[in-house]
N, C-alpha and C. Protein backbone atom coordinates (compact mmCIF):
# COMPACT_ATOMS: atom_id res chain seq x y z
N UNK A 1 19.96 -37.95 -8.10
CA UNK A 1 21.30 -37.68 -8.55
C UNK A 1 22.02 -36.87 -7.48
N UNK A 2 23.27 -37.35 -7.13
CA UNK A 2 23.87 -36.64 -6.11
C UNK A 2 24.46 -34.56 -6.56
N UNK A 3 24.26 -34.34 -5.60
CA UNK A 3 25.06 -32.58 -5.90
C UNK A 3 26.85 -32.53 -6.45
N UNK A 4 27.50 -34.00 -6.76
CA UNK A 4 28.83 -33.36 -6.81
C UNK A 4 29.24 -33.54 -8.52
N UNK A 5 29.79 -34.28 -8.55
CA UNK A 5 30.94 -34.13 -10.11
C UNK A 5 29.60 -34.98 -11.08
N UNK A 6 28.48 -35.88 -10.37
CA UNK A 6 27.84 -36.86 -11.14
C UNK A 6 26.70 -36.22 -12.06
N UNK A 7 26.39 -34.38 -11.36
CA UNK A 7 25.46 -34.10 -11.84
C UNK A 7 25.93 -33.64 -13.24
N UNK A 8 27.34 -33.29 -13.60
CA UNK A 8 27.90 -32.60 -14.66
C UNK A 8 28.54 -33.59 -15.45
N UNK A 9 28.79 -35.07 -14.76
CA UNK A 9 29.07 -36.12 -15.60
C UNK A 9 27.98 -36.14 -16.23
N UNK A 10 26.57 -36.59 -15.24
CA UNK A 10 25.18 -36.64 -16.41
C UNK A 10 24.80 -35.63 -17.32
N UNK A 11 25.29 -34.23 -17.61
CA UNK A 11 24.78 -33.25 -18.52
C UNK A 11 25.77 -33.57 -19.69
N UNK A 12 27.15 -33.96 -19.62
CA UNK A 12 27.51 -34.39 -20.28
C UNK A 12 27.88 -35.85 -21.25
N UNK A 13 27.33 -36.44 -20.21
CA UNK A 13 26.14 -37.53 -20.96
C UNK A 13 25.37 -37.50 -21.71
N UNK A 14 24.71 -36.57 -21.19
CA UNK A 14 23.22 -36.24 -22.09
C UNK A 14 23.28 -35.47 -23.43
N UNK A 15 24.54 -34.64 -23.03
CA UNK A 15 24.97 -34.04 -24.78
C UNK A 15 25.45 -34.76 -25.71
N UNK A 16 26.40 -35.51 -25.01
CA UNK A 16 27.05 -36.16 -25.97
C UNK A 16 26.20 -37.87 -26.79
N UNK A 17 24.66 -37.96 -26.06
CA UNK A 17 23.83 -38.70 -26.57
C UNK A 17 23.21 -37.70 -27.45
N UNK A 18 22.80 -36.20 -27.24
CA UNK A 18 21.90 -35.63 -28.61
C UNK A 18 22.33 -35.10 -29.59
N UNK A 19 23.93 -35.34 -29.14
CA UNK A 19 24.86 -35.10 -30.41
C UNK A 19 24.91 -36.11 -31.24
N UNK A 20 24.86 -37.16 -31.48
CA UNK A 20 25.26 -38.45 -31.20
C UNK A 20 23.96 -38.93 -32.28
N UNK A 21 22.92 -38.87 -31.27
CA UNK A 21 21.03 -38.51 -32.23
C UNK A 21 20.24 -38.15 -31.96
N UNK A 22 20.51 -37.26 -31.74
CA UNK A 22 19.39 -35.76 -31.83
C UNK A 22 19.57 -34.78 -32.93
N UNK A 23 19.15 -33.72 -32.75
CA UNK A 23 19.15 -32.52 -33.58
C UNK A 23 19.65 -31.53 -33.04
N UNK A 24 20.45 -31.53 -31.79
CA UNK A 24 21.65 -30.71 -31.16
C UNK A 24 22.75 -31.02 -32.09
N UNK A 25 23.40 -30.05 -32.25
CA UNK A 25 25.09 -29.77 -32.69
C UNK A 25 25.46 -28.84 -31.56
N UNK A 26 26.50 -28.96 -31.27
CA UNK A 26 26.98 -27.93 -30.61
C UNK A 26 27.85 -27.01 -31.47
N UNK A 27 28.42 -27.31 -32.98
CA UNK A 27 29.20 -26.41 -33.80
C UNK A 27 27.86 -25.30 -34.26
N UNK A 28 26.44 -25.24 -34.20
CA UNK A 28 25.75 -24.41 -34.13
C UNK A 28 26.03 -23.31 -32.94
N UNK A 29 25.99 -23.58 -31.89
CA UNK A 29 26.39 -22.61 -30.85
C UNK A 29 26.70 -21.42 -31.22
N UNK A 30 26.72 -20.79 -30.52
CA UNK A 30 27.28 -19.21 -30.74
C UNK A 30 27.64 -18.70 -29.44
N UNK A 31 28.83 -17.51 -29.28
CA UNK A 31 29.43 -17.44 -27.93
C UNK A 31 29.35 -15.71 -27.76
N UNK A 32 29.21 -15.25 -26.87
CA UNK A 32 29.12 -14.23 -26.36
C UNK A 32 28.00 -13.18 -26.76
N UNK A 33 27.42 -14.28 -26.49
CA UNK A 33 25.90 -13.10 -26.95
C UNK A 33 25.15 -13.10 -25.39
N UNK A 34 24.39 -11.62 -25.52
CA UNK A 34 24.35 -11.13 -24.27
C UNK A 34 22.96 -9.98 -24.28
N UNK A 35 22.68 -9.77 -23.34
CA UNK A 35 21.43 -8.98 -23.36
C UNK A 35 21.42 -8.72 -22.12
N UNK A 36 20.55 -7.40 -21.81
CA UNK A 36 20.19 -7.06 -20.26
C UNK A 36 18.88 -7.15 -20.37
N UNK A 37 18.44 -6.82 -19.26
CA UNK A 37 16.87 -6.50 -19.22
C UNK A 37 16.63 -5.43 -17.29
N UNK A 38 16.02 -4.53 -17.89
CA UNK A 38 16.03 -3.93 -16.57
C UNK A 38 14.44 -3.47 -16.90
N UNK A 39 13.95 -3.21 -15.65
CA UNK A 39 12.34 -3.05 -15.65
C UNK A 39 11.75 -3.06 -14.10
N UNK A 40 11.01 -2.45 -13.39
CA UNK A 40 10.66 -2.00 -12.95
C UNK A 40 9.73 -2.84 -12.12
N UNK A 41 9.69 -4.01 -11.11
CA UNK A 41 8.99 -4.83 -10.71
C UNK A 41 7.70 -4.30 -10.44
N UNK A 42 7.45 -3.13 -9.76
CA UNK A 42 5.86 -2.70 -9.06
C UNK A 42 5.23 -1.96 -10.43
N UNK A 43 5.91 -1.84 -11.92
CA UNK A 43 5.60 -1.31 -12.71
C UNK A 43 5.43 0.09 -13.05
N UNK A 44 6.08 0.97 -12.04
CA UNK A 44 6.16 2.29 -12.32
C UNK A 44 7.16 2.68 -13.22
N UNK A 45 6.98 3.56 -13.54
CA UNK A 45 7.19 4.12 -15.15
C UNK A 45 8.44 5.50 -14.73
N UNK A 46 9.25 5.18 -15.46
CA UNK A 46 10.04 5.92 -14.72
C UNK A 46 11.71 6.39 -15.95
N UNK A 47 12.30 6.83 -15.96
CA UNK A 47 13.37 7.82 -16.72
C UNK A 47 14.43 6.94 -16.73
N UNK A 48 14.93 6.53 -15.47
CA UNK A 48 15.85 5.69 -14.62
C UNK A 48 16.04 4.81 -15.17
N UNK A 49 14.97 4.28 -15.74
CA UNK A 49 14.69 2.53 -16.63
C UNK A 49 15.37 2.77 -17.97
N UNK A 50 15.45 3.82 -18.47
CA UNK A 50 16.27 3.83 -19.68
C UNK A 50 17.77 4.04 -19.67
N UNK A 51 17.61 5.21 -18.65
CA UNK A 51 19.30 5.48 -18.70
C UNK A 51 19.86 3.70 -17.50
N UNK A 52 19.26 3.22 -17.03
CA UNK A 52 19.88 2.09 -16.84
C UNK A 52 20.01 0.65 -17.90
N UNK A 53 19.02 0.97 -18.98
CA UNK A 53 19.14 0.15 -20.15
C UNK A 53 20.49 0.42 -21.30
N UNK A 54 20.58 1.73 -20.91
CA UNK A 54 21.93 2.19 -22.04
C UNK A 54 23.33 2.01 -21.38
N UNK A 55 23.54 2.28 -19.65
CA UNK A 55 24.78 1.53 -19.59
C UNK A 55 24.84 0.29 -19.79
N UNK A 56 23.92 -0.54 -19.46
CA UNK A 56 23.76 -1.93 -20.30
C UNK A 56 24.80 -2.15 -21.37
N UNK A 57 23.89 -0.95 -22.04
CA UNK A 57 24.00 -1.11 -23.51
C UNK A 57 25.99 -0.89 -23.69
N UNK A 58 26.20 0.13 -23.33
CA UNK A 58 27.36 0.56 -23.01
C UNK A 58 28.63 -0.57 -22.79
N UNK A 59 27.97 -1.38 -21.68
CA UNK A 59 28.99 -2.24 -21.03
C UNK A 59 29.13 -3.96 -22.02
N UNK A 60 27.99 -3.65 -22.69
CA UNK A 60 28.19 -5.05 -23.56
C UNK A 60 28.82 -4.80 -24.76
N UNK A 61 29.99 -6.03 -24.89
CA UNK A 61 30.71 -5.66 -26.10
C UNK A 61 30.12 -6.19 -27.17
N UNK A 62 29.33 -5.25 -28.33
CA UNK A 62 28.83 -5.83 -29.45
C UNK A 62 29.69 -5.51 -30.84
N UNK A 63 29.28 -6.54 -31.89
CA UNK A 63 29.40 -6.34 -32.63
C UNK A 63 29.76 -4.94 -33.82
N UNK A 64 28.61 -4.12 -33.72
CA UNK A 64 28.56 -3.13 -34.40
C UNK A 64 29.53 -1.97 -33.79
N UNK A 65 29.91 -1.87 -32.31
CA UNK A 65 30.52 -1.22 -31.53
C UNK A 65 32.07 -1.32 -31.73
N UNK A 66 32.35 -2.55 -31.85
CA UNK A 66 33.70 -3.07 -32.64
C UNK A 66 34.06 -3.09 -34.14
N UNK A 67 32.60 -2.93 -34.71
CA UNK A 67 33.31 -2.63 -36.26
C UNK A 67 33.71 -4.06 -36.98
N UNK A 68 33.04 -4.66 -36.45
CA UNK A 68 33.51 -6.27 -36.83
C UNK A 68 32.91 -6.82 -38.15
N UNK A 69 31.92 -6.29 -38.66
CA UNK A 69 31.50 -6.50 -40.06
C UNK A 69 30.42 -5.34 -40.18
N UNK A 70 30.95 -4.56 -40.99
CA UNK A 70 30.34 -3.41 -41.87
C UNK A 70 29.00 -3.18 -42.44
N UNK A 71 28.90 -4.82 -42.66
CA UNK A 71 27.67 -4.63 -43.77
C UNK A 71 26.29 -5.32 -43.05
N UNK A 72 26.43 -5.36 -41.86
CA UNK A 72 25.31 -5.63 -40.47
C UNK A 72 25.51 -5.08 -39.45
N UNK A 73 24.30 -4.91 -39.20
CA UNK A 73 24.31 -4.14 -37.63
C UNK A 73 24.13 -5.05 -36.49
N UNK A 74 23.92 -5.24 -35.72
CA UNK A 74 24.31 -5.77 -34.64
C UNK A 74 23.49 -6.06 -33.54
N UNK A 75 21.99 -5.64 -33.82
CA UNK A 75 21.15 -5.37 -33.22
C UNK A 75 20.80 -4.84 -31.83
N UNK A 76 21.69 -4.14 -31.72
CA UNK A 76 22.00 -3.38 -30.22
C UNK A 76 20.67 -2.19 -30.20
N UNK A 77 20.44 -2.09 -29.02
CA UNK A 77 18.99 -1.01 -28.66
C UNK A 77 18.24 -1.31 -27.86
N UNK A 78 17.66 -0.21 -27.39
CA UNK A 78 16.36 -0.33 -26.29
C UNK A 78 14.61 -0.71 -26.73
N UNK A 79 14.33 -1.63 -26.06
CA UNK A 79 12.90 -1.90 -26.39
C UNK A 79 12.21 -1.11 -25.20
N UNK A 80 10.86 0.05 -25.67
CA UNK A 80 10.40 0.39 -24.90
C UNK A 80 8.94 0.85 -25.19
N UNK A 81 8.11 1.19 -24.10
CA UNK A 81 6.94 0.92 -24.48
C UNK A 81 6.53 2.49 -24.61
N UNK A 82 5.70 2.89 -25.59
CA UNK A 82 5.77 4.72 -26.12
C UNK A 82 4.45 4.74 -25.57
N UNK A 83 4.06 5.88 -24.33
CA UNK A 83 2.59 6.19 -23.81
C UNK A 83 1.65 6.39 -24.72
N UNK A 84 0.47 5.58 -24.32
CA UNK A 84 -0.15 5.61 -25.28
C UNK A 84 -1.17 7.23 -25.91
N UNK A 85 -1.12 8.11 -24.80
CA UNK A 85 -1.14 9.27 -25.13
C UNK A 85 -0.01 10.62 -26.30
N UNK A 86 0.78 9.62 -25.77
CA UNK A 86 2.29 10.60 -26.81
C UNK A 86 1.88 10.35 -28.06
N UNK A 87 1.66 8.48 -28.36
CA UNK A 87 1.70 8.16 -29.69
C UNK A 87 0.32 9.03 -30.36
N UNK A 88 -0.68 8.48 -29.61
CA UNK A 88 -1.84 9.08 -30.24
C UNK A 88 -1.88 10.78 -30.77
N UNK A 89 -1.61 11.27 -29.64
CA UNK A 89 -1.10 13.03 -30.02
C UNK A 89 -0.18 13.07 -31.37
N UNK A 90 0.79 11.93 -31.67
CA UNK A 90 1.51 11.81 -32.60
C UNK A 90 0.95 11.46 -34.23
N UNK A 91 0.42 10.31 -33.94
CA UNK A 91 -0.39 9.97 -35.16
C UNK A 91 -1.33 10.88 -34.95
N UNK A 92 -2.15 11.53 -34.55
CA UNK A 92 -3.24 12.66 -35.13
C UNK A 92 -2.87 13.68 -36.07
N UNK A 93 -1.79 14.16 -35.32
CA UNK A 93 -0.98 15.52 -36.46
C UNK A 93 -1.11 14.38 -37.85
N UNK A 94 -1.12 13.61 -37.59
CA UNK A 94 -0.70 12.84 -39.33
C UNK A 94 -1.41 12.07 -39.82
N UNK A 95 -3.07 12.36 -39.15
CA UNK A 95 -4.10 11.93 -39.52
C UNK A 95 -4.23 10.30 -39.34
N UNK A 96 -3.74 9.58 -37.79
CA UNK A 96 -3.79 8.33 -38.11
C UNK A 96 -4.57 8.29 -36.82
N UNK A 97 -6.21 7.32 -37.06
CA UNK A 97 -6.58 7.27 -35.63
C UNK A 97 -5.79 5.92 -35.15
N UNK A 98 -6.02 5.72 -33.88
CA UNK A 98 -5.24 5.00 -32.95
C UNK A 98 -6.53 3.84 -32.28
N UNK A 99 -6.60 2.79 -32.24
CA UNK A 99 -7.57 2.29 -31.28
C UNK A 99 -7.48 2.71 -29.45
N UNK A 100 -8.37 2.69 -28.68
CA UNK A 100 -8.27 2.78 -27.40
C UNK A 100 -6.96 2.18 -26.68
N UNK A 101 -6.52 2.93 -25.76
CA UNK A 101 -5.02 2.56 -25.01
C UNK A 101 -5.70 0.93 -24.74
N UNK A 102 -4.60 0.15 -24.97
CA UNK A 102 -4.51 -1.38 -24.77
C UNK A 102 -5.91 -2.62 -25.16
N UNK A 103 -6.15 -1.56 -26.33
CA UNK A 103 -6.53 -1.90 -27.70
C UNK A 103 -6.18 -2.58 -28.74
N UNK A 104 -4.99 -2.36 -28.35
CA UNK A 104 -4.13 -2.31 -30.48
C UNK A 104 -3.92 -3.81 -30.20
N UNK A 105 -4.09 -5.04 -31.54
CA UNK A 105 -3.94 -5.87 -31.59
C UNK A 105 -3.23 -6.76 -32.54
């Protein structure tokens, strides 16, 4: 397939066949949904990684931030991984043992 207008004629070909019969709709779609992901390639562990996850967070316009429906949240937040020393020190005060770090299954 050539690099110019034929490759985007054929994608739109191809939709408008799994629209057509497939199990694509495109009135399913949904528009402006968005996510970051920041992380640390050599895997060091580091402070930086969060406060760069929250301007993220900051700069994407969500839902809940706009007030756009009340009665859902929006699922905005940081996924992060809690040392497995913190947690354990944590659940002990509260009587919960923990399996061995990269254990838990």
């Amino acid at each position: 397939m050539e690099m110019n207008g034929s490759v985007i004629d054929q994608q739109r070909l191809d939709q408008a066949r799994l629209e057509a019969n497939g199990m694509y709709s495109s009135q399913f779609e949904k528009d402006a949904c968005g996510m970051g992901f920041v992380v640390n390639i050599k895997g060091k562990k580091s402070h930086d990684i969060i406060d760069d996850g929250l301007r993220i967070l900051e700069r994407l316009e969500h839902r809940g931030g706009a007030g756009a429906d009340k009665d859902t949240g929006d699922g905005a937040g940081i996924l992060v991984q809690i040392p497995h020393e913190f947690f354990k020190r944590e659940c002990e005060v509260l009587g919960i043992s923990l399996p061995a770090a990269g254990e838990y299954g």
